[in-house]
N, C-alpha and C. Protein backbone atom coordinates (compact mmCIF):
# COMPACT_ATOMS: atom_id res chain seq x y z
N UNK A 1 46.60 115.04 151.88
CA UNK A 1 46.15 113.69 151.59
C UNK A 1 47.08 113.07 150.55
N UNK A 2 47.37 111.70 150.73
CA UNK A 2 47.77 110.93 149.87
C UNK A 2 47.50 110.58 148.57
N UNK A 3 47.55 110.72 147.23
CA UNK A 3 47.20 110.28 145.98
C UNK A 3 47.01 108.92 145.31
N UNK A 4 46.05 108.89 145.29
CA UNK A 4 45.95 107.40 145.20
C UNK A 4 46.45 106.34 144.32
N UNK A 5 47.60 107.34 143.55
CA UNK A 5 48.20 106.97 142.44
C UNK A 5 49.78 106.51 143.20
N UNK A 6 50.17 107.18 144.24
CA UNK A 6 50.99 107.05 144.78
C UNK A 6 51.03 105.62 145.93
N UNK A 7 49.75 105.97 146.42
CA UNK A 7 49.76 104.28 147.20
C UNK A 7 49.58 102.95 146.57
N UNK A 8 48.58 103.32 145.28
CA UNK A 8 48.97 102.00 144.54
C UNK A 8 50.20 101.86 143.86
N UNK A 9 51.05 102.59 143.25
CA UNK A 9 52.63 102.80 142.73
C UNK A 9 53.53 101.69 144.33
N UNK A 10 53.38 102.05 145.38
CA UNK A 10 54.30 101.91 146.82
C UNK A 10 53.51 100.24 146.77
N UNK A 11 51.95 99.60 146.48
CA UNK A 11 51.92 98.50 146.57
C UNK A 11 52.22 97.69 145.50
N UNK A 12 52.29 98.26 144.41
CA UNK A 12 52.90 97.35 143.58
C UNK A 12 54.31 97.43 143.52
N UNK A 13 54.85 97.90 144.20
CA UNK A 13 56.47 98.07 144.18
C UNK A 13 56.95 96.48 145.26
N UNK A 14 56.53 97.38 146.31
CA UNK A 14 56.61 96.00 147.25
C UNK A 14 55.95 94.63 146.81
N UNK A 15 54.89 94.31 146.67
CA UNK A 15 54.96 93.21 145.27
C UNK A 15 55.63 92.54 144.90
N UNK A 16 55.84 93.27 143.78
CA UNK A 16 56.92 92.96 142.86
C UNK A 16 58.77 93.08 143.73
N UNK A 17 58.60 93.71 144.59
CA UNK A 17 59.88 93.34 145.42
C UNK A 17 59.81 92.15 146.04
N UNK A 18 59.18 91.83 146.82
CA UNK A 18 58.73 90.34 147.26
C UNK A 18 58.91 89.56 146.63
N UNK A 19 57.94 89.28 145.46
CA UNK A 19 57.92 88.04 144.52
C UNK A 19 59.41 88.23 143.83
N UNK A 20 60.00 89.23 143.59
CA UNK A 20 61.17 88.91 142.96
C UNK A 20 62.41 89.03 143.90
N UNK A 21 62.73 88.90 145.59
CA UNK A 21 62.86 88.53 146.21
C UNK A 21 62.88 86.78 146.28
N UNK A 22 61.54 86.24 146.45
CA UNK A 22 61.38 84.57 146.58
C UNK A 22 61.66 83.90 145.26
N UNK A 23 61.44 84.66 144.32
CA UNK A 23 61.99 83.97 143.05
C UNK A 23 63.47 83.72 142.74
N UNK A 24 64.34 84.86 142.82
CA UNK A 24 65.73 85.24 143.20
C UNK A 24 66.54 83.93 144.65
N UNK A 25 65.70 84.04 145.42
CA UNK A 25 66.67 83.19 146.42
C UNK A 25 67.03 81.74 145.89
N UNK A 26 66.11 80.94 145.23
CA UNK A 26 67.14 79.91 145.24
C UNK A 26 68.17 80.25 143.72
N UNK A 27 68.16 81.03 143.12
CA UNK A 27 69.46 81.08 142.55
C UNK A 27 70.44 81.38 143.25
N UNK A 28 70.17 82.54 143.81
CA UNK A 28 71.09 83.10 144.91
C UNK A 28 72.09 82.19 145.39
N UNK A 29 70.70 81.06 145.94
CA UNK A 29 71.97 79.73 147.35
C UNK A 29 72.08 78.84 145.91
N UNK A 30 71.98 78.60 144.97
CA UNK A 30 72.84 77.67 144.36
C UNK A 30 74.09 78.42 143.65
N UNK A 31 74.16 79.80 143.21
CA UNK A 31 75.64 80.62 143.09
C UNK A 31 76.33 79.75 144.25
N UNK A 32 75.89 80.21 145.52
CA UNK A 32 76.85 80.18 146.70
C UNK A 32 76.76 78.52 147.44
N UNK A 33 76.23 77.97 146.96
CA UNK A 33 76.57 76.46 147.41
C UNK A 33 77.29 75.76 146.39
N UNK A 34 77.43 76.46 144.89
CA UNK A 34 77.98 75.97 143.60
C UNK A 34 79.85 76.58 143.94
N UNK A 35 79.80 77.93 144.98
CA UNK A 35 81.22 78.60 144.64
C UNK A 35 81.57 77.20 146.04
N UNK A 36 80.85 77.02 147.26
CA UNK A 36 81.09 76.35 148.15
C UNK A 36 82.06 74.61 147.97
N UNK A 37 80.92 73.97 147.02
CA UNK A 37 81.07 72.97 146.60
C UNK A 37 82.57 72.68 146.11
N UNK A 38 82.65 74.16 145.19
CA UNK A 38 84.27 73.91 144.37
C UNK A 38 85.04 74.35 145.58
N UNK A 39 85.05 74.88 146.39
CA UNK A 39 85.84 75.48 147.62
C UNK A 39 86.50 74.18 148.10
N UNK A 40 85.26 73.43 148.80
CA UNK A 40 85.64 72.32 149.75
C UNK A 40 86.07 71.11 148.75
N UNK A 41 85.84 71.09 147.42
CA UNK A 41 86.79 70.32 146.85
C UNK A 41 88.03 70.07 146.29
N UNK A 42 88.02 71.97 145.82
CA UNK A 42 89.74 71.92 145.64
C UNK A 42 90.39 71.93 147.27
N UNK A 43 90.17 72.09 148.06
CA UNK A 43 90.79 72.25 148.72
C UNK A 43 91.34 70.94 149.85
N UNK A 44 89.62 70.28 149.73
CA UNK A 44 90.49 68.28 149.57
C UNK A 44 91.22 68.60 148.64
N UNK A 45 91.44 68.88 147.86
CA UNK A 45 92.17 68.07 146.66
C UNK A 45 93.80 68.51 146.76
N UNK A 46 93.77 69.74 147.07
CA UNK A 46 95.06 70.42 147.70
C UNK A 46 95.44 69.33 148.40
N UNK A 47 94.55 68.92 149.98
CA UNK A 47 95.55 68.40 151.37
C UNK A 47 95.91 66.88 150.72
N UNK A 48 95.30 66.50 150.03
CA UNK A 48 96.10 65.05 149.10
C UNK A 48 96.95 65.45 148.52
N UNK A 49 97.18 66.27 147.43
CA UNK A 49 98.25 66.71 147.03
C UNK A 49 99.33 66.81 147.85
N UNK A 50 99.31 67.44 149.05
CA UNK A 50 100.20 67.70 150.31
C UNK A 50 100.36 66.29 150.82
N UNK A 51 99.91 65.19 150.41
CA UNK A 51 100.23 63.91 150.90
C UNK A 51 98.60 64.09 152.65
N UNK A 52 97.88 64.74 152.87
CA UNK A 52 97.19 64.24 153.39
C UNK A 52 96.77 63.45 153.51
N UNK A 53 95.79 62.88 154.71
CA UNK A 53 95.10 62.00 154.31
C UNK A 53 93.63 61.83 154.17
N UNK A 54 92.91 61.02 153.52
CA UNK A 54 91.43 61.66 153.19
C UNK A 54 90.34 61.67 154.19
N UNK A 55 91.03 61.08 155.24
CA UNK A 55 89.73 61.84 156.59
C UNK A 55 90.17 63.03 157.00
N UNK A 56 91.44 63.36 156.89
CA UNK A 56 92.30 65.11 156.73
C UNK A 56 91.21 66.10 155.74
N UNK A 57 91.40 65.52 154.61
CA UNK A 57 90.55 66.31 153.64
C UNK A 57 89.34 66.05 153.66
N UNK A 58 88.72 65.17 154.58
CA UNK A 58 87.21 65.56 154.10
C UNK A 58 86.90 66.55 155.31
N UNK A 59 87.70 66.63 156.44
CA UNK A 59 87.68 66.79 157.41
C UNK A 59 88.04 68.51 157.21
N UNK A 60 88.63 69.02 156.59
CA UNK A 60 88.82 70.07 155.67
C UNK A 60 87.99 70.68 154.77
N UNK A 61 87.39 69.83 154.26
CA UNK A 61 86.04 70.25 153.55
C UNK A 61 84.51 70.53 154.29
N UNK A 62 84.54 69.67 155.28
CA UNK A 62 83.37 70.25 155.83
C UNK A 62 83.86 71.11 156.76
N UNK A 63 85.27 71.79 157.12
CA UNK A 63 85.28 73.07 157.40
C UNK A 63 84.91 74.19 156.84
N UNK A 64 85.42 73.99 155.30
CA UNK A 64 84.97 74.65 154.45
C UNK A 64 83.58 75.11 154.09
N UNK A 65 82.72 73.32 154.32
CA UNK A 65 80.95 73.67 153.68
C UNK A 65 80.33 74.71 154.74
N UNK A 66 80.84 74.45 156.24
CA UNK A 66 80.74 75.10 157.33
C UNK A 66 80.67 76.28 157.45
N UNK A 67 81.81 76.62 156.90
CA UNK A 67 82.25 78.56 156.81
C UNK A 67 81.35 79.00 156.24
N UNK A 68 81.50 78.05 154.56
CA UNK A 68 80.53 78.60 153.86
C UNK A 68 79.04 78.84 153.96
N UNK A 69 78.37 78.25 155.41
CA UNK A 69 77.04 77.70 155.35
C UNK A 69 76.24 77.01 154.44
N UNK A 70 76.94 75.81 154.16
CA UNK A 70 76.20 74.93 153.51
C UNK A 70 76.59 73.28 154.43
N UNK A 71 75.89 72.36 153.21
CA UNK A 71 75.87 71.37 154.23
C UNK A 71 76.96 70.01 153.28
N UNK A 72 77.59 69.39 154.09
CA UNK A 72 78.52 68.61 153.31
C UNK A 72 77.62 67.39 153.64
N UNK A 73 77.29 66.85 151.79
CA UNK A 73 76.23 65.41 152.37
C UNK A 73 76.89 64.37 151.60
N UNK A 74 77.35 64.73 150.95
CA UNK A 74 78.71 63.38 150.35
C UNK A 74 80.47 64.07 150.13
N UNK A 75 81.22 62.83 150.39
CA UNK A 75 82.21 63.30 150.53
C UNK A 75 83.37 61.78 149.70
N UNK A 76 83.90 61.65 148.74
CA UNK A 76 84.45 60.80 148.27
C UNK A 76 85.65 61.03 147.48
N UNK A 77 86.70 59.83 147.59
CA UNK A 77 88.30 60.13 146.95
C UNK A 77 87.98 58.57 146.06
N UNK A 78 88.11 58.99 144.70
CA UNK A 78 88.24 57.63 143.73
C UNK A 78 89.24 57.02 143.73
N UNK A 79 89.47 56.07 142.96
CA UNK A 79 90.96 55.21 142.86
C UNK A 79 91.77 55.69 142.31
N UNK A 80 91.38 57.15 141.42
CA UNK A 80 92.09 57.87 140.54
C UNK A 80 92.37 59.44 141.67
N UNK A 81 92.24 59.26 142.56
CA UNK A 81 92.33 60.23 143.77
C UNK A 81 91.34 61.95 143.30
N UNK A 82 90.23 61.17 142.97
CA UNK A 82 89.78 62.60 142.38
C UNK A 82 88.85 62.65 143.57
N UNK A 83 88.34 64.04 143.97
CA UNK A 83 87.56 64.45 145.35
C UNK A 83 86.07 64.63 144.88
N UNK A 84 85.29 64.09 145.29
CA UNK A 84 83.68 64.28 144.61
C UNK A 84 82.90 64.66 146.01
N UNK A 85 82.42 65.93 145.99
CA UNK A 85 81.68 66.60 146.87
C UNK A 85 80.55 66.45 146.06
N UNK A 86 79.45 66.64 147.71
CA UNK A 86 78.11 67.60 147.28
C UNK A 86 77.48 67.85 148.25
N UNK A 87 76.99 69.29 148.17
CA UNK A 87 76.35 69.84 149.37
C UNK A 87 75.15 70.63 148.91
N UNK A 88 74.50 71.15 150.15
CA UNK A 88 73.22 71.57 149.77
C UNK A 88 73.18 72.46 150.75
N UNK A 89 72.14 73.33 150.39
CA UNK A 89 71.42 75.16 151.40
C UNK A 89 70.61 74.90 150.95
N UNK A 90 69.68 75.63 152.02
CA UNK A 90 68.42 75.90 152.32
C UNK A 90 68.16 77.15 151.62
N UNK A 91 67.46 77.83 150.73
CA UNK A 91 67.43 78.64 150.40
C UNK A 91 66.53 79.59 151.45
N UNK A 92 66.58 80.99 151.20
CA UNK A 92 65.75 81.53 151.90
C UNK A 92 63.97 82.33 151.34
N UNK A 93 62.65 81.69 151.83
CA UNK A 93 61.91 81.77 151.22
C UNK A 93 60.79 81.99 152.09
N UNK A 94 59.59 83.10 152.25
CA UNK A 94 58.66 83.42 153.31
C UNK A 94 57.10 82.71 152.77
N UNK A 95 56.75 82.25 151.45
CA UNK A 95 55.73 82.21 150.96
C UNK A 95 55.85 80.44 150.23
N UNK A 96 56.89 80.84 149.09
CA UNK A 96 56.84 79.56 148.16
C UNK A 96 57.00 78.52 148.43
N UNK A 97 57.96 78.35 149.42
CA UNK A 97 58.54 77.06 150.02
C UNK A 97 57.14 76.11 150.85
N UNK A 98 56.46 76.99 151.07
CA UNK A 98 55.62 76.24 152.13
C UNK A 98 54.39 75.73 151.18
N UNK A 99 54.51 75.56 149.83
CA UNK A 99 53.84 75.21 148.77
C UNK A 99 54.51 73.75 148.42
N UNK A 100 53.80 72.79 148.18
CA UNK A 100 54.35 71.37 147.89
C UNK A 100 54.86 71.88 146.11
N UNK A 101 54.18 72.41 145.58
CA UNK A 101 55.23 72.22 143.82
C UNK A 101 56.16 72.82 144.31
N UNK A 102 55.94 74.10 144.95
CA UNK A 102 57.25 75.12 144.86
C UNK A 102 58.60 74.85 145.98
N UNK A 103 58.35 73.72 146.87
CA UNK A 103 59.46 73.45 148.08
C UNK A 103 60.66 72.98 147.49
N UNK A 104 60.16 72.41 146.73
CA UNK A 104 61.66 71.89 146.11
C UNK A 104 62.86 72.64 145.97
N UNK A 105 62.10 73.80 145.34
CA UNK A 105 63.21 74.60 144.33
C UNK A 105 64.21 75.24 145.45
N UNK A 106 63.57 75.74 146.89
CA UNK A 106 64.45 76.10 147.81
C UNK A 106 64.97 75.18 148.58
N UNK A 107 65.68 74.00 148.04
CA UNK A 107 66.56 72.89 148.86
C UNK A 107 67.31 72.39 147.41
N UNK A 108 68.61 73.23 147.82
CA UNK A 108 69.53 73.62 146.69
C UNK A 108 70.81 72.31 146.34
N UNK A 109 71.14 71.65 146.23
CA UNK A 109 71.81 70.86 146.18
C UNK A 109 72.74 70.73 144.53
N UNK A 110 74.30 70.58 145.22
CA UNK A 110 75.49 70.70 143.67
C UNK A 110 76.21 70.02 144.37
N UNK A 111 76.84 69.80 143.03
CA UNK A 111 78.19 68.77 143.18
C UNK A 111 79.13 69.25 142.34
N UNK A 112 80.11 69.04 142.62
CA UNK A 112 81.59 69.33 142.22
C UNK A 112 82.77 68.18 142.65
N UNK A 113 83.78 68.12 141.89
CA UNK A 113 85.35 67.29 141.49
C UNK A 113 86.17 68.08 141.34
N UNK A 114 87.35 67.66 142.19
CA UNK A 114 88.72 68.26 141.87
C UNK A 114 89.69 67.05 141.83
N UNK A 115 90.73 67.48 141.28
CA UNK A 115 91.85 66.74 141.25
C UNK A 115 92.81 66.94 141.85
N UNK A 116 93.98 65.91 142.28
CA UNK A 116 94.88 66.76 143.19
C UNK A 116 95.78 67.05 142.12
N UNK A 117 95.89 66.10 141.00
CA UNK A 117 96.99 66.42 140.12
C UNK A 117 97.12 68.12 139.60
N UNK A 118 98.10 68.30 139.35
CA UNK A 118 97.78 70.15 138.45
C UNK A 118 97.46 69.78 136.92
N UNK A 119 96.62 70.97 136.94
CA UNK A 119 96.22 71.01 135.30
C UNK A 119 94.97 70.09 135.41
C-alpha cells in the first residue's frame, strides 16, 4: 500500500508545478518576444544601413517576428531613420488566462528601436 504521506507529497508537487508553470509563462513569452522585438529591429536597421528599402526591411522583420513566433503589429522608420517595432505572443496558459483579471497578463506585447547608424 501506498503512504499517505507520499500521495499527498506527489499532489502537492504537481500543484505547485502547475501554478508555477502558469505563473512562469508570461515571463517566459515576454524574454522571447523582448529578444524577438530587438531581432526584427536591428535587423531593419541593418537592410537600411545596406541602403535598403523600408518595405525591404519591414518585410525582413516580419520574417524575423515569424521565425521567431511572434506577431509584428507595428512597424515604423522616423525621419531620423530609426526602426520602431512592436510585437506581441500569446503566452501559454491552461487555467489563468480564461479569468477576465488574469487574461491580460498572457497577451505579451514589447517594443524596441534600432538605428542604422553604428554606435
Amino acid at each position: 500500500m501506498i503512504p499517505a504521506w507520499l500521495v499527498k507529497l506527489v499532489i502537492t508537487l504537481a500543484v505547485l508545478g502547475f501554478f508555477g508553470f502558469e505563473l512562469s509563462s508570461p515571463l517566459i513569452a515576454k524574454a522571447q518576444a523582448d529578444s524577438a522585438a530587438h531581432d526584427a529591429a536591428d535587423g531593419a536597421a541593418f537592410d537600411l544601413r545596406q541602403g535598403e528599402t523600408v518595405d525591404q526591411a519591414k518585410e525582413d522583420a516580419d520574417k524575423v517576428a515569424v521565425s521567431e513566433h511572434v506577431h509584428l503589429d507595428f512597424f515604423s522608420v522616423d525621419t531620423s531613420r530609426v526602426v520602431h517595432v512592436t510585437v506581441s505572443k500569446e503566452a501559454r496558459s491552461y487555467l489563468l488566462r480564461r479569468f477576465s483579471r488574469t487574461k491580460s497578463w498572457y497577451h505579451v506585447t514589447v517594443k524596441a528601436t534600432a538605428s542604422p547608424t553604428p554606435g
